[in-house]
C-alpha atoms as a PDB file:
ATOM      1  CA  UNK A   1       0.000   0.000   0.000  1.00  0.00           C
ATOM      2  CA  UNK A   2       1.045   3.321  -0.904  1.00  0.00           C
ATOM      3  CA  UNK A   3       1.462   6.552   1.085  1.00  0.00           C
ATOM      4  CA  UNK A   4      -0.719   8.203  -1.036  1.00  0.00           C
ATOM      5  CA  UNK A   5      -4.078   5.815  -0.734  1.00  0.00           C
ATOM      6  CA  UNK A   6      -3.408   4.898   3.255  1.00  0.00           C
ATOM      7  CA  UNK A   7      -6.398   4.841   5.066  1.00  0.00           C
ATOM      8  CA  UNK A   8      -7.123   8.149   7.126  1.00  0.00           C
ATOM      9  CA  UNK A   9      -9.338   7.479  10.686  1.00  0.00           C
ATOM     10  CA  UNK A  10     -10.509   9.321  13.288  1.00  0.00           C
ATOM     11  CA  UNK A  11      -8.297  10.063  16.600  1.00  0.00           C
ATOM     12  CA  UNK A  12     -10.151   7.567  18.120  1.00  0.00           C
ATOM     13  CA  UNK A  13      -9.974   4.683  15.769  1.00  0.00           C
ATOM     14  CA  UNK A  14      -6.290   5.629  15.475  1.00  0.00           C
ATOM     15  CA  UNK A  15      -5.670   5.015  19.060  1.00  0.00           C
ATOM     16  CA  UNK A  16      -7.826   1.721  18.958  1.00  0.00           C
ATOM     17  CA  UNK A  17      -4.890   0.521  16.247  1.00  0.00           C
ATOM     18  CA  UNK A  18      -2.289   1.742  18.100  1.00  0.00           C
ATOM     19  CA  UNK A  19      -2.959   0.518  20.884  1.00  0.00           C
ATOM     20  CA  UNK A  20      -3.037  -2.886  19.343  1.00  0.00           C
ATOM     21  CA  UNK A  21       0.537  -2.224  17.561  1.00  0.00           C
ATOM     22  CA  UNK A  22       2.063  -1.226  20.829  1.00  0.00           C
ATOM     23  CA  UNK A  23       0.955  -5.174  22.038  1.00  0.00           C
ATOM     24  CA  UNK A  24       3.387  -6.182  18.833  1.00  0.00           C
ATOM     25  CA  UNK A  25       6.059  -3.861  19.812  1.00  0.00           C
ATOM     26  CA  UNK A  26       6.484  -4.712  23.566  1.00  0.00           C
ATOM     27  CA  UNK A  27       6.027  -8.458  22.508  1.00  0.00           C
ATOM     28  CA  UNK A  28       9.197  -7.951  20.105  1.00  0.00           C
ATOM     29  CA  UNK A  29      11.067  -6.131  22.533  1.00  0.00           C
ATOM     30  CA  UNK A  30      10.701  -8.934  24.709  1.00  0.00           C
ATOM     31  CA  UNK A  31      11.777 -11.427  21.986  1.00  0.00           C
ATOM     32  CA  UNK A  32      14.938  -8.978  21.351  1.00  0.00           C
ATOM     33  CA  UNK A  33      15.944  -9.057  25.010  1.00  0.00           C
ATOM     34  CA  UNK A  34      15.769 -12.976  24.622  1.00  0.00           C
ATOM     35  CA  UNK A  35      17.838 -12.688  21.435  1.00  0.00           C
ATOM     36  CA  UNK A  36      20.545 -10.676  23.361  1.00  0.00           C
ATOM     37  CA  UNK A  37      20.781 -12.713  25.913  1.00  0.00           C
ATOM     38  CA  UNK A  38      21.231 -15.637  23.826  1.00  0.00           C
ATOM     39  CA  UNK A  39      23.451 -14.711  22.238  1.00  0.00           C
ATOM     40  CA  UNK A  40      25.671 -13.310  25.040  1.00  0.00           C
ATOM     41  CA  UNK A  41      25.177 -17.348  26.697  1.00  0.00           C
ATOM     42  CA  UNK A  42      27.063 -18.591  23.662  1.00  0.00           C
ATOM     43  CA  UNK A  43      30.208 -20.285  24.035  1.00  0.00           C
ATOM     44  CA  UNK A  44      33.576 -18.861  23.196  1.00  0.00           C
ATOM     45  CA  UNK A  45      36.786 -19.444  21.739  1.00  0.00           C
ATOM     46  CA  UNK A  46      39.857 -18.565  22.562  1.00  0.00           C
ATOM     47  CA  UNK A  47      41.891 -16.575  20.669  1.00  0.00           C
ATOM     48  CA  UNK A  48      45.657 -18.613  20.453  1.00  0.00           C
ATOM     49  CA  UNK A  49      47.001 -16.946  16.822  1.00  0.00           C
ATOM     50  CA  UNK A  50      48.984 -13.797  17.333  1.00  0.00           C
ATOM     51  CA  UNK A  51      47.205 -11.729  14.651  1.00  0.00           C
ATOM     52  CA  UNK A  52      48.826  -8.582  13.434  1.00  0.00           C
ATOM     53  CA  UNK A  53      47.596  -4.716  12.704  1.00  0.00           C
ATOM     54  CA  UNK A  54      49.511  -1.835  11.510  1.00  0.00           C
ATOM     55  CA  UNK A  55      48.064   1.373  12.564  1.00  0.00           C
ATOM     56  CA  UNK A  56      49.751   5.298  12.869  1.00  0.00           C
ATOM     57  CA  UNK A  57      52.090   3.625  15.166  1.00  0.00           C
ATOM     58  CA  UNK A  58      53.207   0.880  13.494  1.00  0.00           C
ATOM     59  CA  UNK A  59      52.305  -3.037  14.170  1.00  0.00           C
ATOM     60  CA  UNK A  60      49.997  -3.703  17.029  1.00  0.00           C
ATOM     61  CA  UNK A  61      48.760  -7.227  18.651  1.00  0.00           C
ATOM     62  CA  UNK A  62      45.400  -7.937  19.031  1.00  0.00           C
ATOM     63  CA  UNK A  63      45.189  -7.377  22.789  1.00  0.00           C
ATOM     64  CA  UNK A  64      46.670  -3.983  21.439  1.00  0.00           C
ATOM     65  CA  UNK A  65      43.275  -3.221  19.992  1.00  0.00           C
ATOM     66  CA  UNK A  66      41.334  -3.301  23.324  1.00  0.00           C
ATOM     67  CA  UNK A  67      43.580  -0.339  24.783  1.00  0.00           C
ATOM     68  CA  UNK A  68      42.565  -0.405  28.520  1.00  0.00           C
ATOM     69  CA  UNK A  69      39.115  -1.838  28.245  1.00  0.00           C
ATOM     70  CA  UNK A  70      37.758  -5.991  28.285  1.00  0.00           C
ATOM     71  CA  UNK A  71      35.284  -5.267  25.385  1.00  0.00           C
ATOM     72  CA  UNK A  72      36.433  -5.142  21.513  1.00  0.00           C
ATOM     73  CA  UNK A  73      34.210  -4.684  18.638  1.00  0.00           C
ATOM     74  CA  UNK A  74      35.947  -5.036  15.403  1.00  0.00           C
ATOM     75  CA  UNK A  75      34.015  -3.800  12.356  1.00  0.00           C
ATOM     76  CA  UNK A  76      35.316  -4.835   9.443  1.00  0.00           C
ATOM     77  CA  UNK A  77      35.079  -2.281   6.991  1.00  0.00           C
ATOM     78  CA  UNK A  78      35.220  -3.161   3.234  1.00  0.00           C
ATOM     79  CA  UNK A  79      38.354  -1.881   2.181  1.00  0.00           C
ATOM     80  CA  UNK A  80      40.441  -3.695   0.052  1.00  0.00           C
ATOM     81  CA  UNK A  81      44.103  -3.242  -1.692  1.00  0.00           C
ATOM     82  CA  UNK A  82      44.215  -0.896  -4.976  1.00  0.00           C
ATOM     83  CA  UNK A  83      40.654   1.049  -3.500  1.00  0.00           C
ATOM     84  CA  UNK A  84      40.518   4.724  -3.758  1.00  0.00           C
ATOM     85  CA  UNK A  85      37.404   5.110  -1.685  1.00  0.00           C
ATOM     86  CA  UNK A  86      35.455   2.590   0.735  1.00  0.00           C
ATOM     87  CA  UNK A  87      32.156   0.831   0.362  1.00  0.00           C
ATOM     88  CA  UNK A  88      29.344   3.137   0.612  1.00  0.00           C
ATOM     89  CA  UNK A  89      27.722   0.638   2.719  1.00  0.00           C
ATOM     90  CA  UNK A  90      30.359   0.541   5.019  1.00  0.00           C
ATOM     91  CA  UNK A  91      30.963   3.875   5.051  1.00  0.00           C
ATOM     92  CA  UNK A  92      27.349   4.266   5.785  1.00  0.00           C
ATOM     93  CA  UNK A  93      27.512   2.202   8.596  1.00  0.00           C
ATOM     94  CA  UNK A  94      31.002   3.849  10.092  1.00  0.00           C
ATOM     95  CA  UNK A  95      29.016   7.340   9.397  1.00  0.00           C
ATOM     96  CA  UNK A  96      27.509   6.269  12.950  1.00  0.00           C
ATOM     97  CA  UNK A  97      30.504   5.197  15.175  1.00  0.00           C
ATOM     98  CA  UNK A  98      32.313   8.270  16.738  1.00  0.00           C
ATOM     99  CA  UNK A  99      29.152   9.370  18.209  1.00  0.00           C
ATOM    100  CA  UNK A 100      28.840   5.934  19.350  1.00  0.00           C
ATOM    101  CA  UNK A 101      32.226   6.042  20.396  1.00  0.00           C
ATOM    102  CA  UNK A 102      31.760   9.054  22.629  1.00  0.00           C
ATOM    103  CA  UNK A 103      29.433   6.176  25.244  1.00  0.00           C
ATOM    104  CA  UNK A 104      30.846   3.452  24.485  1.00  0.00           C
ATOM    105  CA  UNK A 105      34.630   4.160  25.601  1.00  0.00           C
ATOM    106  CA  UNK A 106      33.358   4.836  29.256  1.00  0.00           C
ATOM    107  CA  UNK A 107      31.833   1.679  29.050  1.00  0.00           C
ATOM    108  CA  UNK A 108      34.678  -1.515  28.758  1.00  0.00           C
ATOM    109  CA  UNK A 109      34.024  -1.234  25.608  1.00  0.00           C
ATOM    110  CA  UNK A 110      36.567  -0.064  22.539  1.00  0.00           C
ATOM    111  CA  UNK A 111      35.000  -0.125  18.822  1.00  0.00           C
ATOM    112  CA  UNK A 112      37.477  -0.104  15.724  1.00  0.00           C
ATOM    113  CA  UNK A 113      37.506  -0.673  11.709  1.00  0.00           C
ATOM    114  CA  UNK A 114      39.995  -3.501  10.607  1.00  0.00           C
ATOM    115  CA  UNK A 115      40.519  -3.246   6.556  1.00  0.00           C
ATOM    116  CA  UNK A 116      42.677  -5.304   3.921  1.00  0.00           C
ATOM    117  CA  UNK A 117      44.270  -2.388   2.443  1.00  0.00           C
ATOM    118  CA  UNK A 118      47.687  -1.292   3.921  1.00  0.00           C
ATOM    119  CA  UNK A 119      47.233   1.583   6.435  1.00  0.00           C
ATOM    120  CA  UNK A 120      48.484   4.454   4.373  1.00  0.00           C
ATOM    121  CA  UNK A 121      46.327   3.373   1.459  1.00  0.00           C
ATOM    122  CA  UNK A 122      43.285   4.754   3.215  1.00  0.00           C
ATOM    123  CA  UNK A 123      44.056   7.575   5.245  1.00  0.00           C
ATOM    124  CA  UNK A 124      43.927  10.169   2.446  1.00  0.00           C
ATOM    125  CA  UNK A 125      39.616   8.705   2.392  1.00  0.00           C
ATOM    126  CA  UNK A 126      39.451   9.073   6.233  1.00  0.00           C
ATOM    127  CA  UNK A 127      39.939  12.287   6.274  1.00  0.00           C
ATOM    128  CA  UNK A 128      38.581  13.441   3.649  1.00  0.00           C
ATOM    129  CA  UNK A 129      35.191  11.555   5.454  1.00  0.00           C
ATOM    130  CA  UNK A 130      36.294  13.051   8.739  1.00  0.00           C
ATOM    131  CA  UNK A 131      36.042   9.973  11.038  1.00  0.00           C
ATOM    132  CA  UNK A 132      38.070  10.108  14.312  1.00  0.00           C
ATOM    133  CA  UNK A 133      37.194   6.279  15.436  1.00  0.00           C
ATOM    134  CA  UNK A 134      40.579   3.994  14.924  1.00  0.00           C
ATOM    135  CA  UNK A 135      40.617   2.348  11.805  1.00  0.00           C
ATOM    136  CA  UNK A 136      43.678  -0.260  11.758  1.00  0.00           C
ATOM    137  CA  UNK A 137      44.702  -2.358   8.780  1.00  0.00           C
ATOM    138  CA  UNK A 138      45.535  -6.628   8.663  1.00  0.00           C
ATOM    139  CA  UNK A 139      47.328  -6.489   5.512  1.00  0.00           C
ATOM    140  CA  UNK A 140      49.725  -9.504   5.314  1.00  0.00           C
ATOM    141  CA  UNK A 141      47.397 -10.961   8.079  1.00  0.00           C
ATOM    142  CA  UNK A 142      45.063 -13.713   8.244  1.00  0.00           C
ATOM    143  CA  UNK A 143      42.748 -11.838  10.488  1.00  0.00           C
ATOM    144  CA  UNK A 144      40.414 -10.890   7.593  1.00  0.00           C
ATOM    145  CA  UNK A 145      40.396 -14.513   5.768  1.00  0.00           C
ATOM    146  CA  UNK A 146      39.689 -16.286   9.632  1.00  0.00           C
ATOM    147  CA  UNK A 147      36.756 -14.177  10.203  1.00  0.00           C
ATOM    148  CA  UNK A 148      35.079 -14.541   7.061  1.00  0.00           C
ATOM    149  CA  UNK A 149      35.111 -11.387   5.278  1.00  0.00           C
ATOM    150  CA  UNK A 150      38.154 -11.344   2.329  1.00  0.00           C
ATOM    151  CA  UNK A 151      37.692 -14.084   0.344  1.00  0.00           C
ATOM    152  CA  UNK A 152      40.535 -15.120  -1.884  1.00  0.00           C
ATOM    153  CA  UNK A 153      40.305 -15.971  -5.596  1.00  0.00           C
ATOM    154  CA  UNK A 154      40.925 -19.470  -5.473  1.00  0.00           C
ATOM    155  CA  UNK A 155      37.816 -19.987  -3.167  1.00  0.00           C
ATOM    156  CA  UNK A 156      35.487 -18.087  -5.090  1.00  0.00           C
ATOM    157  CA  UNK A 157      36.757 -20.004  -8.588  1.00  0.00           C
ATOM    158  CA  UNK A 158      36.246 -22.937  -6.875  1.00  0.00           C
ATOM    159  CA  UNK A 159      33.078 -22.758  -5.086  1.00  0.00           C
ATOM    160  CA  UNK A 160      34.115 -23.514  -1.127  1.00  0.00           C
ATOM    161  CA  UNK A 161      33.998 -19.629  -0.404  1.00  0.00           C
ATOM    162  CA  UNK A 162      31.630 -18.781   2.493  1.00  0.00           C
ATOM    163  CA  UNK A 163      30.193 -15.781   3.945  1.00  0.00           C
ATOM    164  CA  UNK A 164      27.500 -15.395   7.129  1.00  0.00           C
ATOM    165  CA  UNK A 165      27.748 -19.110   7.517  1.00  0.00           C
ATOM    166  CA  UNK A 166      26.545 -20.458   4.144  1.00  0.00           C
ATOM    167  CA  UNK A 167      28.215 -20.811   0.639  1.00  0.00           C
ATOM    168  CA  UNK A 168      29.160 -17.162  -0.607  1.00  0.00           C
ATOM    169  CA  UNK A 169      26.749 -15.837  -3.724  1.00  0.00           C
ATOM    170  CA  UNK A 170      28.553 -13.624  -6.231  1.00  0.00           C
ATOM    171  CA  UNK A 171      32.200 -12.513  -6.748  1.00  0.00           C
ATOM    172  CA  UNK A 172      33.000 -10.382  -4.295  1.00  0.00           C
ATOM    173  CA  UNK A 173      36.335 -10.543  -2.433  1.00  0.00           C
ATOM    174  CA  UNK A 174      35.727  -7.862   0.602  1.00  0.00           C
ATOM    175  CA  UNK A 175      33.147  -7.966   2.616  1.00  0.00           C
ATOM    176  CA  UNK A 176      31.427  -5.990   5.708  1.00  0.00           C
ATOM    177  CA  UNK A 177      30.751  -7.914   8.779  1.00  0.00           C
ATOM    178  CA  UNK A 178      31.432  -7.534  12.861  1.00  0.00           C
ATOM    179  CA  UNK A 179      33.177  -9.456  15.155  1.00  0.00           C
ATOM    180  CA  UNK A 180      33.287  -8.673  19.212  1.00  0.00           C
ATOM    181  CA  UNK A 181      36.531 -10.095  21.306  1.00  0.00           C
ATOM    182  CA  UNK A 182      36.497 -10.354  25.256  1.00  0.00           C
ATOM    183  CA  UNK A 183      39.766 -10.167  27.596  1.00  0.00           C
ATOM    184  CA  UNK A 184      39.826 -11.584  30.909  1.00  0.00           C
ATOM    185  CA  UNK A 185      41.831 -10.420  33.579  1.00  0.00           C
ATOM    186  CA  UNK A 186      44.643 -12.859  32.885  1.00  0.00           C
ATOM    187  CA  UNK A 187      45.412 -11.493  29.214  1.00  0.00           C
ATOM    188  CA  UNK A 188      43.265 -14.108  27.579  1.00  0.00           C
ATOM    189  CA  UNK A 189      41.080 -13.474  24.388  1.00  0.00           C
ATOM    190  CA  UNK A 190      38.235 -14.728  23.318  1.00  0.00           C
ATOM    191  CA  UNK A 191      36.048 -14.250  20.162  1.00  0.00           C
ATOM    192  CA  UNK A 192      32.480 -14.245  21.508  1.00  0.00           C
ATOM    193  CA  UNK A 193      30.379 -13.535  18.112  1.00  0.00           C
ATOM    194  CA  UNK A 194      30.448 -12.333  14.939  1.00  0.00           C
ATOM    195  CA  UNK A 195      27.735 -10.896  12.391  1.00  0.00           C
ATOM    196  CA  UNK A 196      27.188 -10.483   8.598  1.00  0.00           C
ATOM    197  CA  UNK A 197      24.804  -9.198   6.009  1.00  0.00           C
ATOM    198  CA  UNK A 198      21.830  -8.282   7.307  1.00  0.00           C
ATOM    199  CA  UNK A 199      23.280  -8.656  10.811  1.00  0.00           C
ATOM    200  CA  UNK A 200      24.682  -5.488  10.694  1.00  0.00           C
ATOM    201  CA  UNK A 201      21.368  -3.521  10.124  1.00  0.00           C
ATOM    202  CA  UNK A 202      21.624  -3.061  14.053  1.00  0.00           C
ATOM    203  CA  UNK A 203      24.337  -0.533  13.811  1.00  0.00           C
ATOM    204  CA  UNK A 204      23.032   1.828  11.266  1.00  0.00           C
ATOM    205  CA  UNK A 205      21.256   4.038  13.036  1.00  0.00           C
ATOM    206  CA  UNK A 206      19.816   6.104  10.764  1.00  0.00           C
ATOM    207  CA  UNK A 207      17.837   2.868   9.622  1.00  0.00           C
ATOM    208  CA  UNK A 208      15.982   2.896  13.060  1.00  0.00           C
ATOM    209  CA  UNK A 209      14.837   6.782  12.152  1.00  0.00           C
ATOM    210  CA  UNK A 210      13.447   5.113   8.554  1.00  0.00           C
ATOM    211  CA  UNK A 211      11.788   2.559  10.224  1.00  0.00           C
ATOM    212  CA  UNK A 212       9.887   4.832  12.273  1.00  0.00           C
ATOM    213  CA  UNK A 213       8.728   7.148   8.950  1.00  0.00           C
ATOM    214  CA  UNK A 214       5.433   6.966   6.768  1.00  0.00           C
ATOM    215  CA  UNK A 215       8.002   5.598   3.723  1.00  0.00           C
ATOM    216  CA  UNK A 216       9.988   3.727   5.504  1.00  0.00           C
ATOM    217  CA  UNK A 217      13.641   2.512   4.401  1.00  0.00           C
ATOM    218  CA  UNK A 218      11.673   3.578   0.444  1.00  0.00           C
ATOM    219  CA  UNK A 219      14.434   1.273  -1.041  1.00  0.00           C
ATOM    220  CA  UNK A 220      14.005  -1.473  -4.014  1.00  0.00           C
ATOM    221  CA  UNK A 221      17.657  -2.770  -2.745  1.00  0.00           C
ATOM    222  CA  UNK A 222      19.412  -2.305   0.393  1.00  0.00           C
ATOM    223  CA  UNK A 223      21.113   0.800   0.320  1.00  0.00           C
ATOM    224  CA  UNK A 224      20.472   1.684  -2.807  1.00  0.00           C
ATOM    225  CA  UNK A 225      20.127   5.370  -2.554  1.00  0.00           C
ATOM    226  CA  UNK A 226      22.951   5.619   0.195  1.00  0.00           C
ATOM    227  CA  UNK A 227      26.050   7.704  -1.131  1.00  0.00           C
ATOM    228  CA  UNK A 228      29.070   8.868   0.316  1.00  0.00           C
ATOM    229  CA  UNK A 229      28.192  11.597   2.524  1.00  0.00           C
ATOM    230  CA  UNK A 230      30.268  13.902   0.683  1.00  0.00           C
ATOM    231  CA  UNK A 231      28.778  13.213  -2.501  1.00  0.00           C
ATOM    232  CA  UNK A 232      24.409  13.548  -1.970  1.00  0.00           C
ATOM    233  CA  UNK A 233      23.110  15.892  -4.772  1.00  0.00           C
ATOM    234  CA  UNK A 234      21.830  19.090  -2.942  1.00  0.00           C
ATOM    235  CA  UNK A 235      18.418  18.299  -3.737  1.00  0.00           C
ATOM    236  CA  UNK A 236      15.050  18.772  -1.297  1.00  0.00           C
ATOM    237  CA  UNK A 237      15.024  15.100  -1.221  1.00  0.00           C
ATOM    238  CA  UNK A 238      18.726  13.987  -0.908  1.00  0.00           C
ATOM    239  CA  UNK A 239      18.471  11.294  -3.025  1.00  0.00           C
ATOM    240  CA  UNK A 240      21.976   9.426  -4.477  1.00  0.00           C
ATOM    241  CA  UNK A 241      22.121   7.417  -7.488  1.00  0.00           C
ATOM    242  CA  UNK A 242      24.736   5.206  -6.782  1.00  0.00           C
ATOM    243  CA  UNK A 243      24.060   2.112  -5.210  1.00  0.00           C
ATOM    244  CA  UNK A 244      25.775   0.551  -2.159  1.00  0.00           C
ATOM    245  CA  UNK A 245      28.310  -2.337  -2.598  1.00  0.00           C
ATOM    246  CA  UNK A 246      26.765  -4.312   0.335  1.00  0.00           C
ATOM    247  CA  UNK A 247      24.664  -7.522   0.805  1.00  0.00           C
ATOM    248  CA  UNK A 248      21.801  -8.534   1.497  1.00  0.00           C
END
């Protein structure tokens, strides 16, 4: 149904629906809250490999990443060697973290990009976004290729490439996803969880303002209308025309 022929009520019958919606939304809450706590109850494994970043420092360790805090979330943003600029999706998605980062650094909890590309390949694209959230790079690394998101040519000629948990769909060698790490007091490391695709729709905030709106996300594909945020014509709707390079 389209905006233009929705059905228009009285106050009265509108509260009578809403009222009934509101049953829906506390029952989903409810179901999220079960969701999050299932997925905090899952097992772990621990972290033995001594993966390698390079960031404005030089090379860092992975216990490196989590700076003073027991909480790591690792985006890792689509990036990959010989790009000028990032995914738009990603970039969509990172468009949210410093203000995220301003809550969630006084709360054990640090929150970095990890690409593919060497450091200095991407810092000219940072800036030029203006993102002060650290953004590290696992080139020469297997960090990318063990959690699931740079897939190498020989697995996607052959067929055995996978991405979120199933057999990998298309040719794409980079992709987004999010993986969270946990340090106990003795040094350890675990990885807790990660999350792909669709997954991910949980950190884009300005998807949760959509949701909320008469139109909604108004996309025929995920993202579709997203552009850099540099780059949106300076029209009264905003609207892109280049599609994002995520998935669904």
């Amino acid at each position: 149904m389209s905006t233009t022929d929705h059905p228009v009520v009285s106050r009265e019958q509108w509260l009578l629906a809403r009222k009934q919606h509101l049953i829906h939304e506390k029952a989903f809450t409810r179901q999220r809250d079960q969701l999050s706590a299932e997925r905090r109850a899952l097992p772990w494994v621990k972290i033995d490999k001594p993966y390698r970043f390079q960031g404005p420092d030089g090379a860092l360790s992975l216990a490196q990443l989590f700076g003073e805090r027991s909480q790591l979330l690792v985006y890792h943003f689509m990036f990959g060697a010989g790009w000028e600029e990032g995914c738009k999706g990603c970039s969509f998605l990172a468009d949210h973290f410093d203000g995220a980062n301003l809550h969630l650094a006084h709360h054990d909890v640090t929150l970095v990009a990890v690409s593919h590309a060497p450091y200095a390949q991407f810092q000219s694209f940072r800036r030029r976004m203006g993102w002060r959230f650290d953004w590290y790079s696992s080139a020469g690394d297997d960090f990318n290729q063990d959690f699931g998101v740079s897939l190498s040519a020989q697995q996607l000629a052959a067929g055995t490439a996978t991405y979120n948990y199933e057999q990998a769909s298309g040719d794409e060698a980079e992709l987004p996803g999010l993986s969270l790490f946990y340090r106990n007091d003795q040094g350890e490391i675990f990885h807790t969880y990660s999350t792909y695709a669709r997954g991910l729709d949980l950190l884009v905030g300005a998807y949760n303002f959509l949701d909320l709106t008469p139109k909604g996300r108004n996309e025929e594909q995920i993202m579709d209308w997203v552009r850099l945020h540099d780059r949106y014509e300076q029209t009264p709707e905003g609207k892109g025309s280049h599609p994002c390079c995520g998935d669904a």
